[in-house]
Protein backbone atom coordinates (compact mmCIF):
# COMPACT_ATOMS: atom_id res chain seq x y z
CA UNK A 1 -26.62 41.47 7.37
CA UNK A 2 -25.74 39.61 3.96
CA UNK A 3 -27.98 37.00 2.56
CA UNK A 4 -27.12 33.47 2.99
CA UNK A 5 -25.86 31.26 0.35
CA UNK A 6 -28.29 29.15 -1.53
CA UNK A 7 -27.45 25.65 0.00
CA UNK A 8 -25.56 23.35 -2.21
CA UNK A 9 -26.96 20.78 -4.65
CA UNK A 10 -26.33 16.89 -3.48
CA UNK A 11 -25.58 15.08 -6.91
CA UNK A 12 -26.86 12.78 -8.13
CA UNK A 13 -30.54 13.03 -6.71
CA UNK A 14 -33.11 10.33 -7.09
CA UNK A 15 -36.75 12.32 -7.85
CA UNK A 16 -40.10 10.45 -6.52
CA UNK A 17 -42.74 10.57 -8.83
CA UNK A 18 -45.90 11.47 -6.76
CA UNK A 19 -49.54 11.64 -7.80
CA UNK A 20 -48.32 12.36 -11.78
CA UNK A 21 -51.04 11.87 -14.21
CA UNK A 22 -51.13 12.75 -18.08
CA UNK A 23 -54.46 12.98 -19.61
CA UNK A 24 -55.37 13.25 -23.84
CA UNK A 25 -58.62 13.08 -24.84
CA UNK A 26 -57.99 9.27 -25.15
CA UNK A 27 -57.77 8.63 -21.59
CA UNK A 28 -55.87 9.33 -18.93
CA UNK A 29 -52.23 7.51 -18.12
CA UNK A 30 -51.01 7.07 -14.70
CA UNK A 31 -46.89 7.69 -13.99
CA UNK A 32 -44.88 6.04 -11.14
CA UNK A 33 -41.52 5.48 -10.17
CA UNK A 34 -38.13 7.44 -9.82
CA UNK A 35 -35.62 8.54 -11.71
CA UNK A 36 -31.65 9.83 -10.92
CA UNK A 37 -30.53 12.79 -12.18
CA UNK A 38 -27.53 15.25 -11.66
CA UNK A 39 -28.50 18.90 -11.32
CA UNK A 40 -24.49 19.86 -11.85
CA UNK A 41 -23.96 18.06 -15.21
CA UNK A 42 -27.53 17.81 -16.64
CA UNK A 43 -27.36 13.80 -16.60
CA UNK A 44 -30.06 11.65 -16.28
CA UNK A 45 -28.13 8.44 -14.75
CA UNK A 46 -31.31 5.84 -14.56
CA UNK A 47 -34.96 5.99 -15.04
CA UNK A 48 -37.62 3.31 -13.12
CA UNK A 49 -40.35 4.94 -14.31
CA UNK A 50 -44.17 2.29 -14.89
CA UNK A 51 -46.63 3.92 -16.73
CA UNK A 52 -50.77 2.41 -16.79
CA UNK A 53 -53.21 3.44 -18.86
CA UNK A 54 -55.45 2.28 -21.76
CA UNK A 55 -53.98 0.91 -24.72
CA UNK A 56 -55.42 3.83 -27.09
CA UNK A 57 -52.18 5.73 -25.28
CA UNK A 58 -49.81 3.12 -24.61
CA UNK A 59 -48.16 0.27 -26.04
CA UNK A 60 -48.21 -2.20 -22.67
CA UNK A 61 -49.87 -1.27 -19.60
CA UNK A 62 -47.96 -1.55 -17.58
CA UNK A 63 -45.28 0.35 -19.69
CA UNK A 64 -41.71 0.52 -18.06
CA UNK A 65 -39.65 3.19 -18.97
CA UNK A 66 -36.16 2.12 -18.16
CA UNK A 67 -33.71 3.37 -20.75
CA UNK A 68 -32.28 7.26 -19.89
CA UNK A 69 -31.75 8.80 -23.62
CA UNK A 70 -31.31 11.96 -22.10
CA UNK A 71 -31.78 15.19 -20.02
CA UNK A 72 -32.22 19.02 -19.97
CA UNK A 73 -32.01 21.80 -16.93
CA UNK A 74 -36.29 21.10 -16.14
CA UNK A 75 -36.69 17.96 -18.26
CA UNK A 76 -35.77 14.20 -19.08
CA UNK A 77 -36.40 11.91 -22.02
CA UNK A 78 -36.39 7.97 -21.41
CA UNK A 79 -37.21 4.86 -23.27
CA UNK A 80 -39.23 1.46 -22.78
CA UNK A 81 -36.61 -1.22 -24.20
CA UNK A 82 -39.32 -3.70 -24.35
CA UNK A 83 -41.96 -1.77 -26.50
CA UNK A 84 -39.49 1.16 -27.50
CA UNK A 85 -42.28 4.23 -26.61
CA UNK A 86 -40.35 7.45 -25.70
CA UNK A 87 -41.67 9.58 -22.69
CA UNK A 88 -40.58 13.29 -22.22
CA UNK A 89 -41.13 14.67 -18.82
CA UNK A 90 -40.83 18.94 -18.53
CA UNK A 91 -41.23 20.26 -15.27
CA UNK A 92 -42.12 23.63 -14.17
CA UNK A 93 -38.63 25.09 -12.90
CA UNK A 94 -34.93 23.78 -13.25
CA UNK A 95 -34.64 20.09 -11.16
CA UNK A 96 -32.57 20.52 -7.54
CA UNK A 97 -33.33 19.91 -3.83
CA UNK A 98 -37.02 20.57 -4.27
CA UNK A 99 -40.43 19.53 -5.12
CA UNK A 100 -40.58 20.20 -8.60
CA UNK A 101 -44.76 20.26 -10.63
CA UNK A 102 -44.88 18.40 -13.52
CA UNK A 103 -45.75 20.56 -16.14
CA UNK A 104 -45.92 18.57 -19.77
CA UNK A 105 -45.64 14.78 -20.80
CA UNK A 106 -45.18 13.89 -24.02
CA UNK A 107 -45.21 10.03 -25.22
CA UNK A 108 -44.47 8.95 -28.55
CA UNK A 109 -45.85 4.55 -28.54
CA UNK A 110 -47.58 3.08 -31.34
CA UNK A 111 -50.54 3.69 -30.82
CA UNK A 112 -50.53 7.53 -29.82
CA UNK A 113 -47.76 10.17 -30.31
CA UNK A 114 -48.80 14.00 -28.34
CA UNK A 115 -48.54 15.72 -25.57
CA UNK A 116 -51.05 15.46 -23.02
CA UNK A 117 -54.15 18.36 -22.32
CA UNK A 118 -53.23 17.91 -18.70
CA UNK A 119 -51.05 16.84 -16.13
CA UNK A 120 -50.75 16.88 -12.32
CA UNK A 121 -48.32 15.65 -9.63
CA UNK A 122 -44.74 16.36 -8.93
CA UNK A 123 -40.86 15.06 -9.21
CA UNK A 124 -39.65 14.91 -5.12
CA UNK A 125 -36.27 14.39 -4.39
CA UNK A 126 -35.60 11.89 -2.05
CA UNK A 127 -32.29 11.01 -1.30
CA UNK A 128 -28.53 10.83 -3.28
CA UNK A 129 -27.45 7.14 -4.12
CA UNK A 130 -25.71 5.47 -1.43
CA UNK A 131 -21.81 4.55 -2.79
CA UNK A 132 -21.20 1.56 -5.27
CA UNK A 133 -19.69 -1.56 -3.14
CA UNK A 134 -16.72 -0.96 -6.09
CA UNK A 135 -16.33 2.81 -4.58
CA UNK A 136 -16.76 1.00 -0.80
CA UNK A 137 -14.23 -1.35 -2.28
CA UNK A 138 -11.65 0.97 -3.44
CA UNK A 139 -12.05 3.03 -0.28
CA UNK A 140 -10.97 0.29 2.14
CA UNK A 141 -8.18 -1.13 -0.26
CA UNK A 142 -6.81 2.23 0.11
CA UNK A 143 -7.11 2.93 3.52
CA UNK A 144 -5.26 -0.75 3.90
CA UNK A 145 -2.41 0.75 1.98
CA UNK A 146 -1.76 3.48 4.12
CA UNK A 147 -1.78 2.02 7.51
CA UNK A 148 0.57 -0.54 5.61
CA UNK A 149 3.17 1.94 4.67
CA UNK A 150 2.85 4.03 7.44
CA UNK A 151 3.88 0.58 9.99
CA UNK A 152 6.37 -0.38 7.39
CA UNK A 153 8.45 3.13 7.56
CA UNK A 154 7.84 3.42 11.79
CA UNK A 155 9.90 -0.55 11.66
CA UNK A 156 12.87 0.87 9.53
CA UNK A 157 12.90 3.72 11.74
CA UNK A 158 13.26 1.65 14.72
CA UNK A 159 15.24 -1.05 12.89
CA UNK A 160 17.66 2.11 12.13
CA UNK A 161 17.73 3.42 15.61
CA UNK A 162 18.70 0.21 16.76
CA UNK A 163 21.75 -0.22 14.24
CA UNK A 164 22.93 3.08 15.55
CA UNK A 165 22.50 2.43 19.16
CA UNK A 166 24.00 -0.63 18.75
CA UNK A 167 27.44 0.89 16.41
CA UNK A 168 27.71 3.84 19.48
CA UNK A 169 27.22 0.81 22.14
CA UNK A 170 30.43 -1.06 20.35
CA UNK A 171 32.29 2.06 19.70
CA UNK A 172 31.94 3.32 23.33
CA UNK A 173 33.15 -0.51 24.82
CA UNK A 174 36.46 -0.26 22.55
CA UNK A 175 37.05 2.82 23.95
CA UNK A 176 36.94 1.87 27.33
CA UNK A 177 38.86 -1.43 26.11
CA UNK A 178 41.94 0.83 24.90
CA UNK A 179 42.03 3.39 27.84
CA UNK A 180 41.90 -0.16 30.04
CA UNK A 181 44.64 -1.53 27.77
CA UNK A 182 47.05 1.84 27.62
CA UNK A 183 46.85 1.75 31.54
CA UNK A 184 47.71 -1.73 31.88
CA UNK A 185 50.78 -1.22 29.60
CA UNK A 186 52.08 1.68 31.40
CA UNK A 187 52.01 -0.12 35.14
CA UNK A 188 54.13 -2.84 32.72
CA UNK A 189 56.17 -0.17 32.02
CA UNK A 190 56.19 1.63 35.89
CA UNK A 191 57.09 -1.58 37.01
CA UNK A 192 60.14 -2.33 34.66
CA UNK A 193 61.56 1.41 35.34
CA UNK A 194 61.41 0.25 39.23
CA UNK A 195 63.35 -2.88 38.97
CA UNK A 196 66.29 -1.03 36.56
CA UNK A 197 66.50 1.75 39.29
CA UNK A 198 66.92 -0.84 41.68
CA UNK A 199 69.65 -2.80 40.35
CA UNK A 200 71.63 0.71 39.77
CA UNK A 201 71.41 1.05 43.24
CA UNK A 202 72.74 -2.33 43.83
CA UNK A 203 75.93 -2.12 41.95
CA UNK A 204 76.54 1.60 43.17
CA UNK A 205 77.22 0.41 46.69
């Protein structure tokens, strides 16, 4: 019996994170939030991501990292535009359809710049983005089209059948008109041979 296929990867995938903590020897920064990323292409599409901690480590607390500068196969780099600290996340196995352990953070703020001693917690995928109301949009627009054309060619195929029922209709009644007319003429014509043969007869006696 041959293995089964791996299943296939839903893209893009928005990861949980879930219990993720970083801890230096300054303290100890807390992670939350989610991020989107595409498994097929390596693209990190948004990041939500709110880290806490003391301000020894960070910039802000709360920090929000919400800028995506970029990804790799087990990793993702992002940005807070208000303060401008970088956070790398590397996780222990390539990102897809399951629970991946965190397994470095590095943040680079103004205070601090180093990866941490230790780390815990995990990236869980959670569910695929649900379609733009553009895409929703588009989809329906489309759709509209094609019931559009599809009525529009079944009335000039009935408007056609009709124009050709209707030329057989006329060229059927002339027909009958001229096979009415030809008999009329030749009783005209019966009738005219009767009276000559008649008058013959008269002047013969």
């Amino acid at each position: 019996m041959s293995p089964r296929p791996p299943p296939a990867t839903a893209t893009p995938i928005v990861y949980d994170l879930s219990g993720v903590t970083a801890t230096i020897p300054a303290g100890t920064v807390t992670l939350t939030g989610t991020f989107t990323f595409d498994p097929s292409t390596t693209t990190l599409d948004s990041t939500n991501i709110t880290a806490t901690g003391p301000l020894t480590i960070l910039t802000a607390s709360p920090d929000i990292f919400d800028f995506p500068e970029g990804a790799f196969s087990n990793g993702i780099l992002t940005a807070a535009i208000s303060t401008r600290d970088d956070l790398e996340i590397t996780f222990s196995s390539t990102l897809g359809l399951t629970a991946d352990p965190i397994e470095r953070v590095r943040l680079d703020t103004a205070p601090f710049a180093g990866t941490t001693v230790d780390v815990t917690g995990d990236a869980v995928p959670t569910a695929t983005p649900e379609p733009s109301a553009l895409a929703l949009l588009s989809a329906a627009l489309g759709l509209f089209l094609i019931v559009q054309r599809a009525s529009r060619r079944v009335r000039q195929t009935t408007s056609s059948s009709t124009r050709r029922g209707l030329t057989l209709d006329r060229s059927y009644g002339d027909t009958i008109l001229n096979w009415q007319r030809a008999g009329r003429a030749r009783c005209r014509g019966d009738g005219a041979i009767g009276e000559g043969g008649g008058a013959r007869g008269a002047a013969s006696m």
